[in-house]
Protein backbone atom coordinates (compact mmCIF):
# COMPACT_ATOMS: atom_id res chain seq x y z
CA UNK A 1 -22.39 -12.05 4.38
CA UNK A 2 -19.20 -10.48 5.71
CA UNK A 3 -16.23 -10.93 3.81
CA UNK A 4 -12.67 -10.06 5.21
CA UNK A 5 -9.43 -8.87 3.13
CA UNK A 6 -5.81 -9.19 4.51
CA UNK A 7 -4.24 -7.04 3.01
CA UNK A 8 -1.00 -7.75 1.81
CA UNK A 9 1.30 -6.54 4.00
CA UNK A 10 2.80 -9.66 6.11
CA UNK A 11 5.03 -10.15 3.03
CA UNK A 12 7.35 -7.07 2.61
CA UNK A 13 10.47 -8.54 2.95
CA UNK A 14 11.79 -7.64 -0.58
CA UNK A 15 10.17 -4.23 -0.47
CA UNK A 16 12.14 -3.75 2.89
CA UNK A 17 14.92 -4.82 1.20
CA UNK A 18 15.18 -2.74 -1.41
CA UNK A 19 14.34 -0.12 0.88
CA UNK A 20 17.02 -0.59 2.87
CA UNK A 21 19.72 -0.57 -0.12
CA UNK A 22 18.03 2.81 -1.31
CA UNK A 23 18.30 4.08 1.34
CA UNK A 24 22.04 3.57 2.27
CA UNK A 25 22.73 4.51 -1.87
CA UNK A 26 21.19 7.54 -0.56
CA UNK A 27 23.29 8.27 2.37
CA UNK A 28 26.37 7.09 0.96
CA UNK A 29 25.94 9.59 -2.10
CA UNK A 30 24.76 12.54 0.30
CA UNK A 31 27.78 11.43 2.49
CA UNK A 32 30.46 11.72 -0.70
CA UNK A 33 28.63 14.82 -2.16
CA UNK A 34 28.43 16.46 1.49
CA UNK A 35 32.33 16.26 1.28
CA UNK A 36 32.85 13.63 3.93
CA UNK A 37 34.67 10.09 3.23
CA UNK A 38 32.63 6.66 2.67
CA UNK A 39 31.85 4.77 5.94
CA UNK A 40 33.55 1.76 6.86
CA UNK A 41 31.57 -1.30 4.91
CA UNK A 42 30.62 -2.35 8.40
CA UNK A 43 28.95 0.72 9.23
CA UNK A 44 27.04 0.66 5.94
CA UNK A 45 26.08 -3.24 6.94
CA UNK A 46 24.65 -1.95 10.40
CA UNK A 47 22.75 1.02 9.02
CA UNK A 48 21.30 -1.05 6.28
CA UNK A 49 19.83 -3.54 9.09
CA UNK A 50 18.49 -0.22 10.35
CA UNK A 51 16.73 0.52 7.90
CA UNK A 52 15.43 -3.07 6.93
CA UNK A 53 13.99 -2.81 10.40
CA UNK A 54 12.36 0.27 10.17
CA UNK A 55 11.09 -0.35 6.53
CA UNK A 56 9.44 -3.55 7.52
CA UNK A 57 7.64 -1.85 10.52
CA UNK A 58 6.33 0.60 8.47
CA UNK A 59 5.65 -1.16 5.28
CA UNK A 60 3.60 -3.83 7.47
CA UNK A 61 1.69 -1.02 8.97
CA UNK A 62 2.49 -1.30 12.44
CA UNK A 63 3.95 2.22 13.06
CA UNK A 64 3.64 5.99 11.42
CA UNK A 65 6.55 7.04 9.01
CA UNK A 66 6.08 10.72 11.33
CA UNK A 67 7.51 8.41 13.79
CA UNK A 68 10.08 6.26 12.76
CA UNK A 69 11.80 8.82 10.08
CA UNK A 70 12.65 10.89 12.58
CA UNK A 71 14.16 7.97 14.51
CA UNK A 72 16.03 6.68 11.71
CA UNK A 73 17.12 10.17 10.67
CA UNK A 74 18.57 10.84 14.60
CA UNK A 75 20.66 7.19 14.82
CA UNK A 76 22.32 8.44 11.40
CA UNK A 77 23.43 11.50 12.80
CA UNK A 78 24.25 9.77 16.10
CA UNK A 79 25.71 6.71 14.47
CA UNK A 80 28.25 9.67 11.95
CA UNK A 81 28.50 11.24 15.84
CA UNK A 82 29.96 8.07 17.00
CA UNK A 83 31.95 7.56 14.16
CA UNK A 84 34.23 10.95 14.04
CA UNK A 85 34.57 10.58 17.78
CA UNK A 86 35.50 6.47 17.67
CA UNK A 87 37.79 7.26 14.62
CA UNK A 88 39.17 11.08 14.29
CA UNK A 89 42.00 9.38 11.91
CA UNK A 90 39.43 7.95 9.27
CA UNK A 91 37.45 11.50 8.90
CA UNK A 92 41.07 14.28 8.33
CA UNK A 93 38.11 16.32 7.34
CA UNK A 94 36.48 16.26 10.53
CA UNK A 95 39.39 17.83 13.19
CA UNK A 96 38.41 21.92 11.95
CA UNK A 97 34.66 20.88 12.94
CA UNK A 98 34.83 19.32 16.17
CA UNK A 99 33.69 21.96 17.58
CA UNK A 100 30.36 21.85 15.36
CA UNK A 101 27.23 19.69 16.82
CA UNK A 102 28.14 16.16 17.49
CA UNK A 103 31.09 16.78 14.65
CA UNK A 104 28.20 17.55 11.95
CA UNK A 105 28.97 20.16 9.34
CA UNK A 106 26.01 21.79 7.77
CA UNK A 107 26.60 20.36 4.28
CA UNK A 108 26.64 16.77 6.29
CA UNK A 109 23.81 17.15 8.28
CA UNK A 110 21.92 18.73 5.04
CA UNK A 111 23.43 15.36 3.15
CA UNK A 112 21.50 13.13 6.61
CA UNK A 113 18.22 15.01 6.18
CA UNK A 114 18.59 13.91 1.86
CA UNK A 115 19.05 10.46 2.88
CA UNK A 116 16.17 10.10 5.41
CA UNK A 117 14.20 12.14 2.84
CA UNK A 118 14.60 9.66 0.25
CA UNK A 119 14.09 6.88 2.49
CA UNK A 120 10.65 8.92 3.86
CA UNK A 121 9.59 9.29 -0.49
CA UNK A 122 10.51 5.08 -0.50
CA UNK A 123 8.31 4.61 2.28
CA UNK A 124 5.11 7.09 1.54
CA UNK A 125 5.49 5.23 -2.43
CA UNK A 126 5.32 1.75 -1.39
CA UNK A 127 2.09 2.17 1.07
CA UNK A 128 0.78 4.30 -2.03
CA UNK A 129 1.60 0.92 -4.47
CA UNK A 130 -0.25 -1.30 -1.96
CA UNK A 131 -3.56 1.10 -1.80
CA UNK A 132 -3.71 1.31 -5.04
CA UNK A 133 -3.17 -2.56 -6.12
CA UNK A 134 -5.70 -3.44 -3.49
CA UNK A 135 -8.34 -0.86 -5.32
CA UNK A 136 -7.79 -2.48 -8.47
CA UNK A 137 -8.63 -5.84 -6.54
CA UNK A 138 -12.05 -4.28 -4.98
CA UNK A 139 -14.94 -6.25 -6.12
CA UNK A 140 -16.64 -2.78 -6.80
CA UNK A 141 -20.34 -1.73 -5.02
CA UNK A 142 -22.64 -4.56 -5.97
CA UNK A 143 -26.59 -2.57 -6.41
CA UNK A 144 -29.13 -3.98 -4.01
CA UNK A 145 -31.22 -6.65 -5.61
CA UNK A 146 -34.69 -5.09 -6.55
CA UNK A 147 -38.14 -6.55 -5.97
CA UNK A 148 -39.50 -7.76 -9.11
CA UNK A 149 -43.14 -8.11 -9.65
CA UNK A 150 -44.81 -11.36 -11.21
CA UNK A 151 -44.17 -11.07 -14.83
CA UNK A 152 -47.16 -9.56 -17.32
CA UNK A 153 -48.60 -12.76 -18.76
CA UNK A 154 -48.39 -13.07 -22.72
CA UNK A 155 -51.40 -11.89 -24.64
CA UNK A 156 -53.33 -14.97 -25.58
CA UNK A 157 -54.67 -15.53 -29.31
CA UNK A 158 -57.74 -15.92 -30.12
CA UNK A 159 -59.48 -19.19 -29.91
CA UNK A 160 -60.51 -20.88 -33.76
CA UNK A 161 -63.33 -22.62 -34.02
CA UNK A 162 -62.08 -25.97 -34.03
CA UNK A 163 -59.51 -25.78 -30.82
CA UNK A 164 -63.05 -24.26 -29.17
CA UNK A 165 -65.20 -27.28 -30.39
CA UNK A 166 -62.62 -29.76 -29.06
CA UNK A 167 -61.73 -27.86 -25.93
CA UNK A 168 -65.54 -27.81 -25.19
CA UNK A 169 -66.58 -29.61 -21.70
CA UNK A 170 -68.34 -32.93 -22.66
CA UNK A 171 -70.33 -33.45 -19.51
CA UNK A 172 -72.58 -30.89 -17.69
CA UNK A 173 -74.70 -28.85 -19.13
CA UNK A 174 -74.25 -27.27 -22.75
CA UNK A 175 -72.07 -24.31 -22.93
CA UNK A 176 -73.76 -22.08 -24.96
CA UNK A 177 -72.59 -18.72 -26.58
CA UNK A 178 -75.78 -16.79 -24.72
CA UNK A 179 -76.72 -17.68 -21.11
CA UNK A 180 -80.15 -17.26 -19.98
CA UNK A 181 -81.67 -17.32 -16.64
């Protein structure tokens, strides 16, 4: 009989979700620690939608984290791009560096590739958590049912005297102990 296991993965919502707020913790720590200012809330709001995109694709299985981490990590370095060259007067840090790829200093772009590392760790742990809560659920190898023979029959006691007197036939001839021809 074939028996089929979905495997839990249509419902990842709240793993998404908490994916998604790790993930901008992440980048908003790298961002401060990098030396750069926070990002308007907005910002943060749009990334995080990113991200709870991204982590539901993956987490449901439908692409490769080799693909969409690199993605994710290229619109947050195009999306802090967009920002110093929308808003110069929100990043005073920025104006000595605008000269520097798509206004990215090296301790920024180092603080990008932390945050789409952690979000990469998030991802590669929560596939891990599914694998190994559907082992636990695996019914195991069942061993192939053996061929049994017919059982041994149990040794029979000895007739008495009495159960062979009554058990004698009563018709036909008379069953003697010695047969003679």
């Amino acid at each position: 009989m074939l028996t089929l296991r979905r495997a839990p993965r249509s419902r990842v919502r709240l793993s998404a979700m908490l994916g998604s707020l790790e993930s901008v913790t992440a980048l908003v720590l790298a961002h401060l620690a990098a030396g750069g200012e926070l990002p308007p809330a907005g910002w943060l709001a749009a990334f995080a939608v990113l991200v709870y995109a991204a982590s539901s694709v993956v987490l449901r299985g439908r692409a490769g984290i080799r693909v969409v981490l690199p993605a994710l990590l290229g619109a947050q370095v195009l999306g802090h791009a967009w920002l110093v060259t929308l808003a110069p007067d929100l990043h005073p840090g920025h104006e000595h560096v605008t000269s520097a790829f798509l206004g990215l200093t090296p301790a920024m772009l180092a603080a990008h590739l932390v945050a789409a590392a952690v979000t990469g760790a998030m991802w590669v742990l929560r596939r891990r958590a599914v694998e190994v809560l559907l082992r636990w659920t695996d019914a195991g190898v069942v061993p192939l049912p053996g061929v049994r023979g017919a059982a041994a029959p149990a040794p029979r006691r000895s007739r008495t005297a009495r159960e062979h007197r009554a058990l004698a036939p009563t018709r036909g001839p008379p069953a003697g102990p010695l047969a003679t021809a």
